[in-house]
C-alpha atoms as a PDB file:
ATOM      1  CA  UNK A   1      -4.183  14.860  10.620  1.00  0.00           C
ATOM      2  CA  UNK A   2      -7.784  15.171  11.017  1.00  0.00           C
ATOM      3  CA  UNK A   3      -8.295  11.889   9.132  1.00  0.00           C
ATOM      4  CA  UNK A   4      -5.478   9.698  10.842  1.00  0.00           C
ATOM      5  CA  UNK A   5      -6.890  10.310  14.448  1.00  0.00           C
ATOM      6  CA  UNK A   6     -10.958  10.198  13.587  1.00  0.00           C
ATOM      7  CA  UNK A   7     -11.862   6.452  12.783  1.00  0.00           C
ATOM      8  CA  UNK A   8     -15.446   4.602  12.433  1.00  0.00           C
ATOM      9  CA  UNK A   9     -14.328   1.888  14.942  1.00  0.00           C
ATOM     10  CA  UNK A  10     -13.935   4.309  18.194  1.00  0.00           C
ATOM     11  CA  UNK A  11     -16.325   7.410  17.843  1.00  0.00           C
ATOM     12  CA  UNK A  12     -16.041   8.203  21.325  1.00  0.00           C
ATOM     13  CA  UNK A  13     -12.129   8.653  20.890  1.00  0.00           C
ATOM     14  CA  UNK A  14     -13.185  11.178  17.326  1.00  0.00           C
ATOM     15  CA  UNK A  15     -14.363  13.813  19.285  1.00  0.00           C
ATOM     16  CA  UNK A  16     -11.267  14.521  20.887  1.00  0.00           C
ATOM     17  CA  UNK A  17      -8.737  17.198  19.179  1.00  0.00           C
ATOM     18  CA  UNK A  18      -5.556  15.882  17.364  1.00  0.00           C
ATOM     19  CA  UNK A  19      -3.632  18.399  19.237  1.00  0.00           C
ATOM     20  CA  UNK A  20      -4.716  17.074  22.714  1.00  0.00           C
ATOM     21  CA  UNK A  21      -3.518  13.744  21.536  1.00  0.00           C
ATOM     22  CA  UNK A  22      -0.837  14.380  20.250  1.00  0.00           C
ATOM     23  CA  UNK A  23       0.990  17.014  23.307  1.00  0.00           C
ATOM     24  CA  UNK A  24      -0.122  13.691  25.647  1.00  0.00           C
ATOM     25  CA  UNK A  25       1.596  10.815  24.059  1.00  0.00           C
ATOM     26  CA  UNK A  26       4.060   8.796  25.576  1.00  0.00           C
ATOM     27  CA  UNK A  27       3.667   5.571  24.154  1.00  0.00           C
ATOM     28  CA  UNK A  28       3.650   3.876  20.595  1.00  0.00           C
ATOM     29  CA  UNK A  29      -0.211   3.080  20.471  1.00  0.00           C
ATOM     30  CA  UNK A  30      -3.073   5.835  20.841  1.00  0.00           C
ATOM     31  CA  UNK A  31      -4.208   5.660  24.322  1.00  0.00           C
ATOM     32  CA  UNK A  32      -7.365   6.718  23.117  1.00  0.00           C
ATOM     33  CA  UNK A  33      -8.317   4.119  20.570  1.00  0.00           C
ATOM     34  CA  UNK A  34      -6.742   1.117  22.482  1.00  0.00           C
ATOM     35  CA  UNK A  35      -9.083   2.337  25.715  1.00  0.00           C
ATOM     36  CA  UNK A  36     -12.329   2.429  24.557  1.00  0.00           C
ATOM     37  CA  UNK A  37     -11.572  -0.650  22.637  1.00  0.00           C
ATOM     38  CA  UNK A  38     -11.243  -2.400  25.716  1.00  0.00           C
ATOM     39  CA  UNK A  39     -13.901  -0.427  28.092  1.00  0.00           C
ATOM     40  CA  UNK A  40     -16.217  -2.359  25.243  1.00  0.00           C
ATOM     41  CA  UNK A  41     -15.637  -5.604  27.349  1.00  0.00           C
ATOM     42  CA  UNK A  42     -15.945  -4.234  30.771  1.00  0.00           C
ATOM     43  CA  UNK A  43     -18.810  -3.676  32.573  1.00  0.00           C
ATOM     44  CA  UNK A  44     -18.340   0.083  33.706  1.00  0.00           C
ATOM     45  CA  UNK A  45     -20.801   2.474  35.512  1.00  0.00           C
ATOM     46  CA  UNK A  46     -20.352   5.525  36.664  1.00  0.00           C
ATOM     47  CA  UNK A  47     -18.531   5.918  40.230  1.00  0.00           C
ATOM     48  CA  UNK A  48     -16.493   3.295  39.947  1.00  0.00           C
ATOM     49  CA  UNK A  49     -13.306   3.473  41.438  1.00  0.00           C
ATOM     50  CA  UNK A  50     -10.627   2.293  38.794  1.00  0.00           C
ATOM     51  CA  UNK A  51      -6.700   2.638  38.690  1.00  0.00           C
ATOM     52  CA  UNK A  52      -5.363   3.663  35.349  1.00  0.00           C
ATOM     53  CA  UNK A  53      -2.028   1.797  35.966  1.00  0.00           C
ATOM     54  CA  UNK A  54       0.975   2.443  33.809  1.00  0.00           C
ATOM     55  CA  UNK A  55      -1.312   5.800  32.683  1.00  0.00           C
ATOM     56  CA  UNK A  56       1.529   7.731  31.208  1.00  0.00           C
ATOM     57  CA  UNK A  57       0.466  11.128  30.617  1.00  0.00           C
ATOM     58  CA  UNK A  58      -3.218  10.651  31.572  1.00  0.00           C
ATOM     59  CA  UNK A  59      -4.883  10.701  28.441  1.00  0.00           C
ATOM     60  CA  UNK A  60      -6.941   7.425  29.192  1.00  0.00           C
ATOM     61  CA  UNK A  61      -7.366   8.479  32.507  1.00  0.00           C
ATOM     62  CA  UNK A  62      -9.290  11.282  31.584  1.00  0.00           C
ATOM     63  CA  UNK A  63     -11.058   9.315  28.737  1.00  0.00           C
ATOM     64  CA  UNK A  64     -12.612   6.618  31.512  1.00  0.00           C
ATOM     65  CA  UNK A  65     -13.908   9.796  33.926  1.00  0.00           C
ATOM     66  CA  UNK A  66     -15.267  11.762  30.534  1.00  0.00           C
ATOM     67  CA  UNK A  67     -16.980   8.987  28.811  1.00  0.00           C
ATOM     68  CA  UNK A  68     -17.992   6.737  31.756  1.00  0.00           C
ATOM     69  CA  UNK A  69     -18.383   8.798  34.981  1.00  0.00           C
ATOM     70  CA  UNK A  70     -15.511   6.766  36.331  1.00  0.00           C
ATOM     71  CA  UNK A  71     -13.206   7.986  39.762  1.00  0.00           C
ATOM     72  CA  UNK A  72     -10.077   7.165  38.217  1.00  0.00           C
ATOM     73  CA  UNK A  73      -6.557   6.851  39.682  1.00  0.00           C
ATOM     74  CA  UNK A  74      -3.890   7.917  37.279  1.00  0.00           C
ATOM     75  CA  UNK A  75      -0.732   5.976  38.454  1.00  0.00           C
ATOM     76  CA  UNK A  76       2.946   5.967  36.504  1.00  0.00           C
ATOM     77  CA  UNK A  77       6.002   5.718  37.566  1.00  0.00           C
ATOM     78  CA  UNK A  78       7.837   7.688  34.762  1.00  0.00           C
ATOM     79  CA  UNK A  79       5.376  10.837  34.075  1.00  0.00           C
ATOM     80  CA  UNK A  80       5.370  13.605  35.859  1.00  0.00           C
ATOM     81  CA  UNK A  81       2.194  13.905  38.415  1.00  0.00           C
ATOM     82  CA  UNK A  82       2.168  17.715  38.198  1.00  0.00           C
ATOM     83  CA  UNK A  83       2.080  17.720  34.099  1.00  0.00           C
ATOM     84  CA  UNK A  84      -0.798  15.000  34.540  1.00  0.00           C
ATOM     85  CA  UNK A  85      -2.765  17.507  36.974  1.00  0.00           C
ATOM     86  CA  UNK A  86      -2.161  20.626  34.724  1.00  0.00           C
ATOM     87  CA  UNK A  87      -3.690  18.447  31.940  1.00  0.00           C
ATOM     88  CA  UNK A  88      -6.562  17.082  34.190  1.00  0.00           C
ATOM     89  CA  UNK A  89      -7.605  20.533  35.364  1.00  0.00           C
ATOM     90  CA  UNK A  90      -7.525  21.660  32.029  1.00  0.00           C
ATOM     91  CA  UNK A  91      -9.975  18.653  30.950  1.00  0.00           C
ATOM     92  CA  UNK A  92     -12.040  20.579  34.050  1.00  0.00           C
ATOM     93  CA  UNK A  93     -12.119  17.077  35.658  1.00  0.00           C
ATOM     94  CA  UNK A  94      -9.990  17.239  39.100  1.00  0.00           C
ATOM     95  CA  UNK A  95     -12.571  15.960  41.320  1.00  0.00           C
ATOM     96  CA  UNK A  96     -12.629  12.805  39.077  1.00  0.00           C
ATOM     97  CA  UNK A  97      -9.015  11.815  38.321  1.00  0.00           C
ATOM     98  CA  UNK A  98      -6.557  11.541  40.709  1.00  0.00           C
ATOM     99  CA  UNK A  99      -2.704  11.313  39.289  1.00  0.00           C
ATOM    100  CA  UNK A 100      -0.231   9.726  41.415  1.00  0.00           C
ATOM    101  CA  UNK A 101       3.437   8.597  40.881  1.00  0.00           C
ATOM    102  CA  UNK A 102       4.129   4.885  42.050  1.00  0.00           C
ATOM    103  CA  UNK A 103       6.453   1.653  41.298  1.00  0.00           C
ATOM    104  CA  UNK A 104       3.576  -0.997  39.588  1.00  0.00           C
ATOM    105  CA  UNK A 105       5.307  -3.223  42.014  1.00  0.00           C
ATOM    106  CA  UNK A 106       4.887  -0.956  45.298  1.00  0.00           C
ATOM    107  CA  UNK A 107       1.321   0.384  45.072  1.00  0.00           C
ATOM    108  CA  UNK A 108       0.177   2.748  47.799  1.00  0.00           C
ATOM    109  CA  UNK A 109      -3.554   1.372  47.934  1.00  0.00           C
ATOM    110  CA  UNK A 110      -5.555  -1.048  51.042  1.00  0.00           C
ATOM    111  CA  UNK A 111      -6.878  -3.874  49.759  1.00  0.00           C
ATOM    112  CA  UNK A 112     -10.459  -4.610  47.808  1.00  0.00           C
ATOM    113  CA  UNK A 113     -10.024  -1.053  46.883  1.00  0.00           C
ATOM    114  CA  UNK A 114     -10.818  -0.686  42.895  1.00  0.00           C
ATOM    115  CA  UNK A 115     -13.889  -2.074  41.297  1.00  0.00           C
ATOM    116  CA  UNK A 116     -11.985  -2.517  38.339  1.00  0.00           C
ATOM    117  CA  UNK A 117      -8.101  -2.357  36.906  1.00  0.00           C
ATOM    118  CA  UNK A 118      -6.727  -1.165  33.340  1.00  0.00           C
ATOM    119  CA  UNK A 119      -3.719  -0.941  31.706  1.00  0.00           C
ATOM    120  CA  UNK A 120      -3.288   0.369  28.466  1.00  0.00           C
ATOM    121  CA  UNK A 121       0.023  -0.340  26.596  1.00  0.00           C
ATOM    122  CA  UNK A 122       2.165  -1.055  29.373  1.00  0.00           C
ATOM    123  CA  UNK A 123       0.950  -3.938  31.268  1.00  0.00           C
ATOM    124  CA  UNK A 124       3.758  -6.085  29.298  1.00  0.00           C
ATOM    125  CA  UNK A 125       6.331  -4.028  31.341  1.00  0.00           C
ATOM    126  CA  UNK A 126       6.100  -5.716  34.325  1.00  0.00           C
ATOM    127  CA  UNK A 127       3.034  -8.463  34.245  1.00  0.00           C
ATOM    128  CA  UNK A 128       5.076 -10.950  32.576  1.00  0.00           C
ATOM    129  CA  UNK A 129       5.958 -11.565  35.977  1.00  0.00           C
ATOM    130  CA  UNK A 130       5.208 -15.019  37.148  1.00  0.00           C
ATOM    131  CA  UNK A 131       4.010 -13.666  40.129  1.00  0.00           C
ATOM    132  CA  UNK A 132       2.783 -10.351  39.520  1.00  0.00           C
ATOM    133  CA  UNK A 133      -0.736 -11.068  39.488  1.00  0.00           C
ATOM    134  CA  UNK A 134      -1.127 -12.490  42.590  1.00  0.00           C
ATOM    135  CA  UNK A 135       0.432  -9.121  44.131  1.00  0.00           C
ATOM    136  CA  UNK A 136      -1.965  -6.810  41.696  1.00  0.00           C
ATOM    137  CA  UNK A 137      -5.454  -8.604  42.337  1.00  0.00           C
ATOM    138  CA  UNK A 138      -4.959  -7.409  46.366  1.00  0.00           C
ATOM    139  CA  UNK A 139      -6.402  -4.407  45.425  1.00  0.00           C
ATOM    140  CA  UNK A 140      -9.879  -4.951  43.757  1.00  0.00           C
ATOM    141  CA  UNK A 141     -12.592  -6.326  45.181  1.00  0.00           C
ATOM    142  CA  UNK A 142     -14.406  -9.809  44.500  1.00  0.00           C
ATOM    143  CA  UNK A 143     -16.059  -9.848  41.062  1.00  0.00           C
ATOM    144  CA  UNK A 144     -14.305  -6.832  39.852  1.00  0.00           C
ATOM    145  CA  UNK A 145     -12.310  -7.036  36.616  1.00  0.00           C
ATOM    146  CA  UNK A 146      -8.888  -6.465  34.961  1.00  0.00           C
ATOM    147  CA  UNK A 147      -8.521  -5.307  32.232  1.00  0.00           C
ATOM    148  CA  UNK A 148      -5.160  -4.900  29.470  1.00  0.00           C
ATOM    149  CA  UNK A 149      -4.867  -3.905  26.393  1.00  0.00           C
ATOM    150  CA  UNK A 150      -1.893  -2.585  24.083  1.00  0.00           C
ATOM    151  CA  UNK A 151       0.804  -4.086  21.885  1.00  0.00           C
ATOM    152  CA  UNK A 152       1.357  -7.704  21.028  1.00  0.00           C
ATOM    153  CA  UNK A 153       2.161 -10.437  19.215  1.00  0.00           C
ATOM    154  CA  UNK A 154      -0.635 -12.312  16.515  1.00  0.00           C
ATOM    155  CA  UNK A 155       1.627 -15.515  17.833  1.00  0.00           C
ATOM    156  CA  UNK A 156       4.305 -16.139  19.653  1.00  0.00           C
ATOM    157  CA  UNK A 157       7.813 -16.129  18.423  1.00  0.00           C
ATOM    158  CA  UNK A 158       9.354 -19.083  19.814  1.00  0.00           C
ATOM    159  CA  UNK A 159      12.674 -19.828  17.933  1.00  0.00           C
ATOM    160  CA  UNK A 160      14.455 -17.045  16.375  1.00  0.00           C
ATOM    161  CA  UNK A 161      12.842 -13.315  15.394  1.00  0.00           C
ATOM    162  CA  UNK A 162      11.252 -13.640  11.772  1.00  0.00           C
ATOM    163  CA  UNK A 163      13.744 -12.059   9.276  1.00  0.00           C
ATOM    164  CA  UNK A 164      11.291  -9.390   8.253  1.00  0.00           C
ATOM    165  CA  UNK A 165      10.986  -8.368  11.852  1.00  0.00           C
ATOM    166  CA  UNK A 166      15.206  -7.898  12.781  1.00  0.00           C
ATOM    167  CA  UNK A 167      15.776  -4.238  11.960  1.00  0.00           C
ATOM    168  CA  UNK A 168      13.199  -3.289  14.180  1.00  0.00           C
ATOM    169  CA  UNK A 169      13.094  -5.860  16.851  1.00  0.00           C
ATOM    170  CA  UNK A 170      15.241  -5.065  20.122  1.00  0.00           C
ATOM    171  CA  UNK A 171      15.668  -7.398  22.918  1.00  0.00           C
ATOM    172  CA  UNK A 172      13.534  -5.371  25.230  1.00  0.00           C
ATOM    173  CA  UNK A 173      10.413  -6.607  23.006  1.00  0.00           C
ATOM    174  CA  UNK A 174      10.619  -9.944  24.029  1.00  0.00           C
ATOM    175  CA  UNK A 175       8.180  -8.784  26.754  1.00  0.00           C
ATOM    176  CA  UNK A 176       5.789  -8.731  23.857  1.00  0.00           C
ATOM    177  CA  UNK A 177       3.163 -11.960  24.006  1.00  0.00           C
ATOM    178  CA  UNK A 178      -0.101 -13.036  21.906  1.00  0.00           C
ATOM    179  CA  UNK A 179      -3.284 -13.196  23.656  1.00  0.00           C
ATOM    180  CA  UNK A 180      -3.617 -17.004  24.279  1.00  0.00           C
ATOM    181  CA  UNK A 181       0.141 -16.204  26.111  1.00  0.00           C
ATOM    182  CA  UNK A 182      -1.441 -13.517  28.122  1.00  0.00           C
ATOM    183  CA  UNK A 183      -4.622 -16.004  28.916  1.00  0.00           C
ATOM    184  CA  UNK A 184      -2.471 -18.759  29.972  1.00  0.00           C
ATOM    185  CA  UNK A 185      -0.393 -16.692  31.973  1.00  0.00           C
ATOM    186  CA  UNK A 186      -3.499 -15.242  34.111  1.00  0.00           C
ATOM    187  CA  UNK A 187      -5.211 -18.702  33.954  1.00  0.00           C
ATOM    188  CA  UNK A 188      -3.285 -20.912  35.800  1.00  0.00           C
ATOM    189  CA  UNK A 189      -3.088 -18.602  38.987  1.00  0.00           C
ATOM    190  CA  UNK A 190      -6.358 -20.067  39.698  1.00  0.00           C
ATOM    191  CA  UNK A 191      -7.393 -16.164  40.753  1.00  0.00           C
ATOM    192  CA  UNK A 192      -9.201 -14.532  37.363  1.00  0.00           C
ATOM    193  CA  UNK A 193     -12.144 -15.990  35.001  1.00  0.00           C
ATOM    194  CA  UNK A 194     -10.857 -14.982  31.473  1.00  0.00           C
ATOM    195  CA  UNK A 195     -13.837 -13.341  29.979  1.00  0.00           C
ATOM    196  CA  UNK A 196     -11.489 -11.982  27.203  1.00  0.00           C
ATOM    197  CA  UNK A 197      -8.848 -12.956  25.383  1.00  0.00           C
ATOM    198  CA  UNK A 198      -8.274 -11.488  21.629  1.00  0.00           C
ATOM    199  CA  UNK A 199      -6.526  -9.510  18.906  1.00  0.00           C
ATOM    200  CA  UNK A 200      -7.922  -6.432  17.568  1.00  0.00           C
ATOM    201  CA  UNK A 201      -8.972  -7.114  13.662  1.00  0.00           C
ATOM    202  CA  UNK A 202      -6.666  -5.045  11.432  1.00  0.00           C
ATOM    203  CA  UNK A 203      -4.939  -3.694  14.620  1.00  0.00           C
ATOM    204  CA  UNK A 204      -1.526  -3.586  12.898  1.00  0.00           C
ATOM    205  CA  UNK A 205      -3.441  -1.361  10.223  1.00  0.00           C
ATOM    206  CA  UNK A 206      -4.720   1.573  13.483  1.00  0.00           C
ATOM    207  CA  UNK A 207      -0.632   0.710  14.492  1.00  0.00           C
ATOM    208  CA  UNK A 208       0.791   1.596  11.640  1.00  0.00           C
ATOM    209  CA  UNK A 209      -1.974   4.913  10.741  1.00  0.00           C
ATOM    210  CA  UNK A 210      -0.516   6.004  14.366  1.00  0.00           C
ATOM    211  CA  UNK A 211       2.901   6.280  13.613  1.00  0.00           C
ATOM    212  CA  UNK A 212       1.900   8.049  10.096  1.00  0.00           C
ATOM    213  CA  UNK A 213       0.259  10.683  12.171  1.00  0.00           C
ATOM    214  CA  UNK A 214       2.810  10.989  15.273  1.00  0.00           C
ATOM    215  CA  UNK A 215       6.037  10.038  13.713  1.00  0.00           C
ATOM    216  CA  UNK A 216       6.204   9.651  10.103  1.00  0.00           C
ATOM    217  CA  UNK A 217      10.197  10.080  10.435  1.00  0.00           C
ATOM    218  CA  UNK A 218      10.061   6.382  12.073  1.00  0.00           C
ATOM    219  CA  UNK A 219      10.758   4.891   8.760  1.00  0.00           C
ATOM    220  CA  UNK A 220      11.953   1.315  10.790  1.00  0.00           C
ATOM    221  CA  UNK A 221       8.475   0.661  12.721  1.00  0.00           C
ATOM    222  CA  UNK A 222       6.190   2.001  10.097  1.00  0.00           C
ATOM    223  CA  UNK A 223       7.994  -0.140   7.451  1.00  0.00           C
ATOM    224  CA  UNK A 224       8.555  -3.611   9.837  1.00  0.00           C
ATOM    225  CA  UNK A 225       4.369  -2.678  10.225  1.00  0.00           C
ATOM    226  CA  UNK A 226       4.108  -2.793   6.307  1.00  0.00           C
ATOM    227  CA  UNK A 227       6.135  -5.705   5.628  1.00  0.00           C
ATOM    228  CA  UNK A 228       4.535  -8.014   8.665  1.00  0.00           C
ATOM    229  CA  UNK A 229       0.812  -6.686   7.600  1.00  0.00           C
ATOM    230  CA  UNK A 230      -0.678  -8.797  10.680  1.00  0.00           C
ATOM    231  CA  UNK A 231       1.049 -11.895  10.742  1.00  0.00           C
ATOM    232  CA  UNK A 232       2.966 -11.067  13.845  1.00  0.00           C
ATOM    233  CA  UNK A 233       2.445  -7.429  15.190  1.00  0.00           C
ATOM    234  CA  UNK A 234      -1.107  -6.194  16.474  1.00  0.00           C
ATOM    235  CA  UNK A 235      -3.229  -4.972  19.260  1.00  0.00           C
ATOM    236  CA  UNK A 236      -4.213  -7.534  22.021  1.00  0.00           C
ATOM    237  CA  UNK A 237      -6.641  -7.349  24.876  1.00  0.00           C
ATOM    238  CA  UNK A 238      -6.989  -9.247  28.023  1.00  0.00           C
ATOM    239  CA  UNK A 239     -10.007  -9.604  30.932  1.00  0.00           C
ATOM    240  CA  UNK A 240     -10.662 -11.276  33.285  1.00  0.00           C
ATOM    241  CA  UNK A 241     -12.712 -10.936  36.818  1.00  0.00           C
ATOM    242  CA  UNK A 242     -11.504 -11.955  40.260  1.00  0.00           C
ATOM    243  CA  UNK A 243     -13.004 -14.843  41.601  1.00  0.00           C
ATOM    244  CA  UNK A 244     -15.401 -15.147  44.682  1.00  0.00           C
ATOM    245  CA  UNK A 245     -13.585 -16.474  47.385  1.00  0.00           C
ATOM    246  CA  UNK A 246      -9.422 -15.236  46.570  1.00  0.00           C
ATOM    247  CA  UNK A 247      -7.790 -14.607  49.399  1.00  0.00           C
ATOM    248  CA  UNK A 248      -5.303 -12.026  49.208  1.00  0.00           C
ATOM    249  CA  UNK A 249      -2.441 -12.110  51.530  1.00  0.00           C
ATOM    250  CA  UNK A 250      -1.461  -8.697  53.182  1.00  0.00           C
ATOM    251  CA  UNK A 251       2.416  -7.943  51.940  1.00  0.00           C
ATOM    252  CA  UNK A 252       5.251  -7.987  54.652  1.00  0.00           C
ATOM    253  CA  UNK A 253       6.099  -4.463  55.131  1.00  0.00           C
ATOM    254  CA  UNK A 254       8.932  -5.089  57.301  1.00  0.00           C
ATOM    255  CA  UNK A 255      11.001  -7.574  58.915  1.00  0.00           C
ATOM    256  CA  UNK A 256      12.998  -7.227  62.047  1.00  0.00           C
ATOM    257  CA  UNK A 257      16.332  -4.954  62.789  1.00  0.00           C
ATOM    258  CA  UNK A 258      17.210  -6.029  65.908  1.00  0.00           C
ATOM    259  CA  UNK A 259      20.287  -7.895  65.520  1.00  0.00           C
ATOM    260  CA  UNK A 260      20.539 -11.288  68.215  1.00  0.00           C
ATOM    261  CA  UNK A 261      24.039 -12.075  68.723  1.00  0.00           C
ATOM    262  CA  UNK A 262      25.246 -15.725  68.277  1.00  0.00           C
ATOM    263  CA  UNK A 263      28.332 -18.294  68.073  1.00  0.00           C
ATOM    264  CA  UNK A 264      29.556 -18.191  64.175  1.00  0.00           C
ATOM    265  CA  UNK A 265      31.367 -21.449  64.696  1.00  0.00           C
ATOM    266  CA  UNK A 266      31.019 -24.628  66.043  1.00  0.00           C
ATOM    267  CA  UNK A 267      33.314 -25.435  69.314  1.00  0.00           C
ATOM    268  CA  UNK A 268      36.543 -27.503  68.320  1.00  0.00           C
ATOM    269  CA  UNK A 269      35.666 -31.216  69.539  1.00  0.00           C
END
């Protein structure tokens, strides 16, 4: 086990114990690897406030306040916020990561609050959204960065799923998207320079020693990973940084419930 979880490519992620790892996981990628992967292309110092959004159990959350002196808010909607706290106050680290449960869609925060935004593994849940951007970038200030980075596709599939790929492929995947998708989706909001926009090398390689180490009963993943070696299935990572003068429009919180009586019909001629 030792082996599968300590690589050359993140040393930061090495030192921490298989165990830990593996009693936190809640997704299909190691949240370890896949953040410090992409905390290599943002520009993070210590006390920055940054929400961990889509955090699961907290495992990256903890990561950004160990390795980088970060303030992080640990946000999910599924995972429960007392688990995450036993497991931050374990890591010793209360005063630095904050867990919180919350709707990606209905975030609790004022705006031009974060210096910087990360999702690892999940953003594809719900920022496929044309307009889901528009709503998330509220929330840091000017010049600060977002920053995803998780599962994807090498390049799109855009007529039927490759043959290799059906015994593993479920419609819910289709929310899976290359980076060049992910760059022209941010793009053309006209909100976000796209300092980033790539596939990690070999990425279907670190995919497939994951599910070796976590799950080597899921015969159907690690196999589809075997037989597509690369050409489709990967890790991708996105960044860009909020541009100087966005304007972020307040949300309507609530709409009027007084009810004004009036005729329903027309008067007969």
């Amino acid at each position: 086990m030792e082996d599968l979880f300590a690589i050359a490519e993140f040393p930061r992620s090495a030192k921490y114990h298989p165990e830990w790892i593996k009693a936190g996981i809640s997704g299909g990628a190691n949240p370890l690897w896949i953040t410090e992967w992409l905390a290599q292309a943002l520009d993070l110092r210590p006390g920055m406030r940054v929400l961990d959004l889509g955090c699961g159990r907290a495992l990256s959350s903890i990561f950004l306040h160990r390795e980088f002196g970060l303030q992080v808010w640990a946000v999910d909607l599924l995972c429960s916020v007392s688990e995450n706290l036993q497991r931050i106050r374990h890591a010793g680290i209360d005063q630095g990561v904050f867990p919180l449960r919350a709707d990606a869609r209905t975030l609790p925060f004022g705006a031009d609050f974060f210096d910087a935004i990360v999702s690892i593994d999940s953003f594809f849940y719900y920022g496929t959204d044309d307009l889901y951007l528009n709503e998330l970038i509220r929330f840091i200030k000017p010049g600060g960065q977002i920053g995803i980075a998780g599962a994807g596709l090498m390049k799109e599939i855009v007529a039927r799923v490759p043959e290799h790929l059906n015994d593993w492929w479920t419609p819910d995947l289709w929310c899976l998207h290359s980076a060049p998708w992910w760059k022209r989706h941010w793009e053309r909001t006209g909100l976000m320079d796209i300092e980033v926009a790539d596939s990690l090398a070999e990425g279907w390689r670190l995919w497939h020693q994951w599910h070796l180490a976590i799950a080597p009963d899921n015969k159907i993943e690690i196999d589809t990973l075997a037989s597509d070696a690369g050409r489709y299935l990967g890790y991708t990572r996105l960044v860009g940084r909020k541009r100087a003068g966005v304007v972020s429009t307040e949300p309507i919180l609530s709409i009027s419930t007084q009810y004004t009586q009036a005729p329903l019909l027309r008067s007969p001629e």
